[in-house]
C-alpha atoms as a PDB file:
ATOM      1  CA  UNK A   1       8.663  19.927  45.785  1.00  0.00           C
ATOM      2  CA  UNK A   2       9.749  17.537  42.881  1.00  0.00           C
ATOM      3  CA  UNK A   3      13.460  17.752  42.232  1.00  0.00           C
ATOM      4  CA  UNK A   4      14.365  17.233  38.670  1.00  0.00           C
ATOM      5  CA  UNK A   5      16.687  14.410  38.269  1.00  0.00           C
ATOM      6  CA  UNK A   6      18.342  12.786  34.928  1.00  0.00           C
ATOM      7  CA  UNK A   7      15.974   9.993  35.755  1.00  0.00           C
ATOM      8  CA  UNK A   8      12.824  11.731  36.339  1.00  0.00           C
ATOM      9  CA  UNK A   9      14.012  14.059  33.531  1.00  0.00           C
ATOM     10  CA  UNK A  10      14.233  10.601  31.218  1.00  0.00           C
ATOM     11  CA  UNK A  11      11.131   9.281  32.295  1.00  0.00           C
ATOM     12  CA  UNK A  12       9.151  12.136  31.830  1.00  0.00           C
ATOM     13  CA  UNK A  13      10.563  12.296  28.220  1.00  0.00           C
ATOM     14  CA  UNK A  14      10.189   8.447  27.870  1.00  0.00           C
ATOM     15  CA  UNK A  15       6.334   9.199  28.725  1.00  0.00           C
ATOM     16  CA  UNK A  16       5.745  11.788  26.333  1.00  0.00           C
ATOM     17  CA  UNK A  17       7.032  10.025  23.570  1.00  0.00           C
ATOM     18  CA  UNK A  18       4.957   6.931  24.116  1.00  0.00           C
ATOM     19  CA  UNK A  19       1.683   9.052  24.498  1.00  0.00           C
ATOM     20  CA  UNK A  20       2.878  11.037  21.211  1.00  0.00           C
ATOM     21  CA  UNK A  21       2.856   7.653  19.359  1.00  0.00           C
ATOM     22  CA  UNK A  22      -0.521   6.700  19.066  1.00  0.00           C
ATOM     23  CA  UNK A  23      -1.247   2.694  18.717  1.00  0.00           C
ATOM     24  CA  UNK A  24      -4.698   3.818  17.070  1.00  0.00           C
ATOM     25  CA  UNK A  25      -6.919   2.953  20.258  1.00  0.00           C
ATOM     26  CA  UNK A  26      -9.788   5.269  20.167  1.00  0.00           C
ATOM     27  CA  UNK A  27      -8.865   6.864  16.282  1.00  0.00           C
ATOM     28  CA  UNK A  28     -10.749   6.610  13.223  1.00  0.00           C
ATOM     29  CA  UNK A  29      -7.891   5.507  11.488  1.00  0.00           C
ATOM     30  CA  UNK A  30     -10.164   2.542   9.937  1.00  0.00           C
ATOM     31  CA  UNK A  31     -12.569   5.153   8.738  1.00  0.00           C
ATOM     32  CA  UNK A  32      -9.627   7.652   7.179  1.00  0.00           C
ATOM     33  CA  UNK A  33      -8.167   4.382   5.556  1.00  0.00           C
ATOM     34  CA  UNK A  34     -11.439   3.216   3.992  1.00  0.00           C
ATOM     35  CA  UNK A  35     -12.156   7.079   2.770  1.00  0.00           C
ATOM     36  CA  UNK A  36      -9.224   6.990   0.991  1.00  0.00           C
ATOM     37  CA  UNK A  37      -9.483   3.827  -0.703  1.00  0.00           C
ATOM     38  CA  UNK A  38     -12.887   4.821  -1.655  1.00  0.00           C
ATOM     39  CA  UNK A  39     -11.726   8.081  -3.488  1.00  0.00           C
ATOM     40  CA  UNK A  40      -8.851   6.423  -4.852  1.00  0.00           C
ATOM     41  CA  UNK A  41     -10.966   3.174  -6.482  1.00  0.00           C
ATOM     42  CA  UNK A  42     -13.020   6.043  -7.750  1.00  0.00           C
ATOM     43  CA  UNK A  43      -9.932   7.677  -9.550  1.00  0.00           C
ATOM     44  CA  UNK A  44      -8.916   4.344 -10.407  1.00  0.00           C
ATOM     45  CA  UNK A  45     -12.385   3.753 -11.996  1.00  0.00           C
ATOM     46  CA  UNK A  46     -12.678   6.555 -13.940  1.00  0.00           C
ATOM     47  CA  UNK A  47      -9.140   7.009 -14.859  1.00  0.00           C
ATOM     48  CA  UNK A  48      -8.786   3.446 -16.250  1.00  0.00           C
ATOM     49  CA  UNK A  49     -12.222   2.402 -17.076  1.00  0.00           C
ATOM     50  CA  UNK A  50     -11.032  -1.575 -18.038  1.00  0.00           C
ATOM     51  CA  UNK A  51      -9.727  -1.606 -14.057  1.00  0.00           C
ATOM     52  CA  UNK A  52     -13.324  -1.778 -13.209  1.00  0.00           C
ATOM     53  CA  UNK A  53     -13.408  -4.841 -15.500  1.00  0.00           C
ATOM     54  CA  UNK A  54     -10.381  -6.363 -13.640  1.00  0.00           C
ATOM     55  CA  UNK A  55     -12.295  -5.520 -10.261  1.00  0.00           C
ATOM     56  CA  UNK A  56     -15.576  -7.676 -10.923  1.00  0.00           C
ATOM     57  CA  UNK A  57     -13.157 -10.725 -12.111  1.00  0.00           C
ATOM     58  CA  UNK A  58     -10.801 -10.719  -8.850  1.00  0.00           C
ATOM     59  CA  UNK A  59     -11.290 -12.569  -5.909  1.00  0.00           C
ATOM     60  CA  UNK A  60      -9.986  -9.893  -4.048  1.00  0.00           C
ATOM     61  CA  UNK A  61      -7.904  -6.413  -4.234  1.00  0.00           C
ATOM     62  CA  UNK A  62      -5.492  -4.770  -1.961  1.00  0.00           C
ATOM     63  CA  UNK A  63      -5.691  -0.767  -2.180  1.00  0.00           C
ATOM     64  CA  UNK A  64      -2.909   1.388  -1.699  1.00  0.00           C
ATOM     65  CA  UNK A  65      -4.304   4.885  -1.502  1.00  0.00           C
ATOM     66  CA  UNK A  66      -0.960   6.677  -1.010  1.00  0.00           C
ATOM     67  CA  UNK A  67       2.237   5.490  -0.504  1.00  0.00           C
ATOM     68  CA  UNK A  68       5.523   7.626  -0.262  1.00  0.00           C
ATOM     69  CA  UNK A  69       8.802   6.042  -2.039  1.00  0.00           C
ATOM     70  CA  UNK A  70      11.889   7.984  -1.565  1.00  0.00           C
ATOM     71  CA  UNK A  71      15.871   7.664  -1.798  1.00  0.00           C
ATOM     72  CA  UNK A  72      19.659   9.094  -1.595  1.00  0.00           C
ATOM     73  CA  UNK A  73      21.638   6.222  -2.104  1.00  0.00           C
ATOM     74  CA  UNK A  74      19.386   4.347   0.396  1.00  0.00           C
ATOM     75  CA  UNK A  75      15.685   4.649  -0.084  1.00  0.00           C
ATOM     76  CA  UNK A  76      12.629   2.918   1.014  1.00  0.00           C
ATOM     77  CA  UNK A  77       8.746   3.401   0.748  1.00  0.00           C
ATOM     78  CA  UNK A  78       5.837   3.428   3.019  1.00  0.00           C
ATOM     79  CA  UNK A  79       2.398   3.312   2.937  1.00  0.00           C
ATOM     80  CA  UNK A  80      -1.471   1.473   4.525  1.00  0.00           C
ATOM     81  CA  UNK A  81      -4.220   0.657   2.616  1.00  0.00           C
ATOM     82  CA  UNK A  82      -7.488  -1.801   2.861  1.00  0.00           C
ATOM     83  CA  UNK A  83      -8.362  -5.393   1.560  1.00  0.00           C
ATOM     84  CA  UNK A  84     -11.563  -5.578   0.028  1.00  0.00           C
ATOM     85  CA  UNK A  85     -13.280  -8.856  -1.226  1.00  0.00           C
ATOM     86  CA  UNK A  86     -16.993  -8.360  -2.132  1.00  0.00           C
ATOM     87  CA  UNK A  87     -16.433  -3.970  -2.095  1.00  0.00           C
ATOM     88  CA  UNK A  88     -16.307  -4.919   1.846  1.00  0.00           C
ATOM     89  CA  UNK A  89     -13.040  -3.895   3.794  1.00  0.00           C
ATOM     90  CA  UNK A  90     -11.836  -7.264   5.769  1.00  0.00           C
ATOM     91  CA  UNK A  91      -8.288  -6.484   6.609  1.00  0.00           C
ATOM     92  CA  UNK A  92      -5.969  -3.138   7.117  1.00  0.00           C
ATOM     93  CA  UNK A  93      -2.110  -4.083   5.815  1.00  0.00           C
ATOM     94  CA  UNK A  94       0.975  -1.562   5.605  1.00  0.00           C
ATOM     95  CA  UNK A  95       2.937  -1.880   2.800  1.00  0.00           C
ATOM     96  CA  UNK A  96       6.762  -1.492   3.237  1.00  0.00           C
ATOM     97  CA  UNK A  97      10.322  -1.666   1.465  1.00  0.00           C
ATOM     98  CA  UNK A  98      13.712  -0.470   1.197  1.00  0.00           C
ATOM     99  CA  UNK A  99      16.442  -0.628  -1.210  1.00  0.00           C
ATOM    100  CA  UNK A 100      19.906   0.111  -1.901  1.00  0.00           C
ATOM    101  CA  UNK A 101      21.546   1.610  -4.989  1.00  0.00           C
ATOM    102  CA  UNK A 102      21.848   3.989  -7.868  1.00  0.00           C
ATOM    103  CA  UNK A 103      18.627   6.712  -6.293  1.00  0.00           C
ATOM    104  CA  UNK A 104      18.149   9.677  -5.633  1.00  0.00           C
ATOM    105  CA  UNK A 105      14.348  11.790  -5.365  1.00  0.00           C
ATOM    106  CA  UNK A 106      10.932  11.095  -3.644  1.00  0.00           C
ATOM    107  CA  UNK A 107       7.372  10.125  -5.131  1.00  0.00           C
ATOM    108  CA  UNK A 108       4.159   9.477  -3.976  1.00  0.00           C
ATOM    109  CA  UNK A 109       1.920   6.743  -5.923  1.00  0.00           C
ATOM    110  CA  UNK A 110      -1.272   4.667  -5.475  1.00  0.00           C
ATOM    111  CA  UNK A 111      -1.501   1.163  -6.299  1.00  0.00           C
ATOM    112  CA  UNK A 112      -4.244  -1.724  -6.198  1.00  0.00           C
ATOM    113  CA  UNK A 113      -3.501  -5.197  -6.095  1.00  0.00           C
ATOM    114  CA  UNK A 114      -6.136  -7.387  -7.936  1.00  0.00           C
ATOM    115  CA  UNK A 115      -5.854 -10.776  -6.482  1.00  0.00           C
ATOM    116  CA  UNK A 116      -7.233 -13.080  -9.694  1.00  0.00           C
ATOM    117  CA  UNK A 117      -7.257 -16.346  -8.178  1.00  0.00           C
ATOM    118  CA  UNK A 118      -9.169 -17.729  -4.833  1.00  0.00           C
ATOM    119  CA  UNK A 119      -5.551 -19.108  -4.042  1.00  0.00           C
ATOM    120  CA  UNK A 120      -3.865 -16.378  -4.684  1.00  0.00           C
ATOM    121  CA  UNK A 121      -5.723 -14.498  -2.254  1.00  0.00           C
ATOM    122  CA  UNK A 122      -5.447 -17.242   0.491  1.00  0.00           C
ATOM    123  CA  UNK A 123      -1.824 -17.328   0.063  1.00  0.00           C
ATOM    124  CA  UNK A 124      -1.681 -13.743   0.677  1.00  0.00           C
ATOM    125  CA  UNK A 125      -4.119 -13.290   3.973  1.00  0.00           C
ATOM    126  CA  UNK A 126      -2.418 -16.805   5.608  1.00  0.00           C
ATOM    127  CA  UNK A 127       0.913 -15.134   5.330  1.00  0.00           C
ATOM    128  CA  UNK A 128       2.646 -13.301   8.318  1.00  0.00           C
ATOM    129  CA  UNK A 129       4.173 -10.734   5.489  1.00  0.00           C
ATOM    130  CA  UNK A 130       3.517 -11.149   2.135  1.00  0.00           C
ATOM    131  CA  UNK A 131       6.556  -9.887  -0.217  1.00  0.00           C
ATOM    132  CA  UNK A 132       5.721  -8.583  -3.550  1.00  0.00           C
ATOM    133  CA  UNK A 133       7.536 -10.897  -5.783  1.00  0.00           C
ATOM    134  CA  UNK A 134       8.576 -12.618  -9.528  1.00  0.00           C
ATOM    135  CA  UNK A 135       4.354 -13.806  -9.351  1.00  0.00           C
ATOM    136  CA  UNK A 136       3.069 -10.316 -10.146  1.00  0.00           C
ATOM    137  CA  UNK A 137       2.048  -9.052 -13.170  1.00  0.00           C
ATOM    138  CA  UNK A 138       1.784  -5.398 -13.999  1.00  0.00           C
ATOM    139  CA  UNK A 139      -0.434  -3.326 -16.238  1.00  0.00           C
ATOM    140  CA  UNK A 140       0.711  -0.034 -17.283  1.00  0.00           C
ATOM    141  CA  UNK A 141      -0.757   2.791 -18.570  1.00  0.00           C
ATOM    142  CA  UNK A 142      -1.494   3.105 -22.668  1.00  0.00           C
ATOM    143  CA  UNK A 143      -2.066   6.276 -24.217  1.00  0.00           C
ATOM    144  CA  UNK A 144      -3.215   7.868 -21.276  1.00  0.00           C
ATOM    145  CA  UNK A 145      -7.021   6.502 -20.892  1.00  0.00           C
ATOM    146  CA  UNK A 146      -7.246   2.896 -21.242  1.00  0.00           C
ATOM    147  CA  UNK A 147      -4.971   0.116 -19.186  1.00  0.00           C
ATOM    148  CA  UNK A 148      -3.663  -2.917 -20.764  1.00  0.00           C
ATOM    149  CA  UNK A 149      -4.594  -5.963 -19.452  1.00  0.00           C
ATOM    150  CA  UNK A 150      -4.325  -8.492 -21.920  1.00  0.00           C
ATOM    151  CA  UNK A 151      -5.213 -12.326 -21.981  1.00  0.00           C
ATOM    152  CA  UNK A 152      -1.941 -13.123 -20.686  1.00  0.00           C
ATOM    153  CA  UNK A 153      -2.283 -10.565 -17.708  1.00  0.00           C
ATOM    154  CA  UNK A 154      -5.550 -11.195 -16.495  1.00  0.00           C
ATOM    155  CA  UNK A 155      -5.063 -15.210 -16.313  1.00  0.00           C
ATOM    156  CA  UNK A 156      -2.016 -14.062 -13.876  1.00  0.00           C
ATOM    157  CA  UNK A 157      -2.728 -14.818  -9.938  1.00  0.00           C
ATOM    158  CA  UNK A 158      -2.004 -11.041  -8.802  1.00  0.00           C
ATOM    159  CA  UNK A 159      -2.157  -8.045 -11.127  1.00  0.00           C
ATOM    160  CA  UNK A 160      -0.352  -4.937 -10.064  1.00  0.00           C
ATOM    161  CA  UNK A 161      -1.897  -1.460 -11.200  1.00  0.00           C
ATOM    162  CA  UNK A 162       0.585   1.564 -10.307  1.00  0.00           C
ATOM    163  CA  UNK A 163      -0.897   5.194 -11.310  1.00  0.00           C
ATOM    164  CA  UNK A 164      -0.976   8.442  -9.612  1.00  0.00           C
ATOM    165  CA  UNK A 165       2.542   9.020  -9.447  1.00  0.00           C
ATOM    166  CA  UNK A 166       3.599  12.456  -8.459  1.00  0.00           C
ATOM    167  CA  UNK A 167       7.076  13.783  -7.724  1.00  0.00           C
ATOM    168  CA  UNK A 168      11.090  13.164  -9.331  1.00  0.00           C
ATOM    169  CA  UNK A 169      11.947   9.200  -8.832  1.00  0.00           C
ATOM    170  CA  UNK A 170      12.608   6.820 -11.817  1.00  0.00           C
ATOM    171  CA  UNK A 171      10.029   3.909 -12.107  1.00  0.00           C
ATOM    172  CA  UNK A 172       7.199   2.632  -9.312  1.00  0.00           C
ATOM    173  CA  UNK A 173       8.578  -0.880  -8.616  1.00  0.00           C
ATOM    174  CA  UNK A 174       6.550  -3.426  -5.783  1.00  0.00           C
ATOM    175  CA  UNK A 175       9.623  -5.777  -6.229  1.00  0.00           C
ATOM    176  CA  UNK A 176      10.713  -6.463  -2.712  1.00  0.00           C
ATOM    177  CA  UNK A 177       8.059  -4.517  -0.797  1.00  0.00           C
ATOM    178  CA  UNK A 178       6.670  -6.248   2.278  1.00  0.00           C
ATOM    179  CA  UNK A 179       2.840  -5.822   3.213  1.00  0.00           C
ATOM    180  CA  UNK A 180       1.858  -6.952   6.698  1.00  0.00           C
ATOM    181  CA  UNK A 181      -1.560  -6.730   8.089  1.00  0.00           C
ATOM    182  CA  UNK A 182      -2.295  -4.331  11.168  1.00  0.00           C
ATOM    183  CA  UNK A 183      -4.454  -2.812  13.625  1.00  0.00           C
ATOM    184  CA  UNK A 184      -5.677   0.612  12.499  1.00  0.00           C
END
């Protein structure tokens, strides 16, 4: 008969949590990440039409299917997408960030990174984390069908496309959010 002891009573809950935290061995997290940067590419596409334009000129582009942004004073924002170069996944990243401030609400948003620039792209896969930065250059949404992306914009290195957004939070900002690649 087992006697139930703080200790065994703390490893057995020390167990369960590990085992309820799965490290993705044996998932087909790869496969749910790549479905949903498919179907979001595909809004993208036909959403924006001129995105599929930015897509054939970039060296590479990091897709954010879904990431979740919220905030009470402190916030932050989570979220994994894919790296494609050629329309072939290479690399799975997370994307990460928190902030401090004037907030208050949650959204949920998709964005793509289009990587314009061979070095651009090197930079970002040779880095341990990669922090969204001053060297980004967004296009935003005009009159609803068609995306802006001027001369100026596409001879930028990285061009960041938010859309998608859904819930109550002022502004979709990458400023300060870390991506970092991982194991899916």
């Amino acid at each position: 008969m087992t006697l139930l002891t703080r200790r065994n009573f703390a490893l057995g809950s020390l167990a369960t949590t590990v085992a309820a935290c799965s490290n993705g061995v044996g998932t087909n997290a790869a496969a749910t990440i790549d479905a949903r940067v498919d179907s979001t590419l595909s809004y993208m596409y036909s959403t924006y039409p001129a995105t599929r334009d930015l897509s054939m000129k970039a060296a590479g582009m990091l897709v954010m299917p879904l990431v979740t942004e919220v905030g009470f004073g402190l916030g932050g924002s989570f979220g994994r997408g894919a790296l494609r170069i050629s329309q072939s996944t290479v690399d799975y990243y997370s994307a990460a960030s928190a902030s401090a401030g004037l907030q208050l609400g949650g959204q949920q948003y998709s964005h793509v990174l289009f990587f314009m620039t061979e070095e651009a792209l090197m930079d970002f896969r040779s880095s341990p984390g990669w922090a969204a930065g001053a060297d980004i250059e967004y296009a935003l949404n005009d009159q609803g069908d068609t995306l802006r992306a001027q001369t100026t914009t596409s001879l930028s290195p990285v061009i960041a496309v938010v859309f998608a957004q859904a819930g109550f939070r002022v502004g979709a900002t990458l400023e300060g959010t870390k991506y970092t690649r991982i194991l899916p």
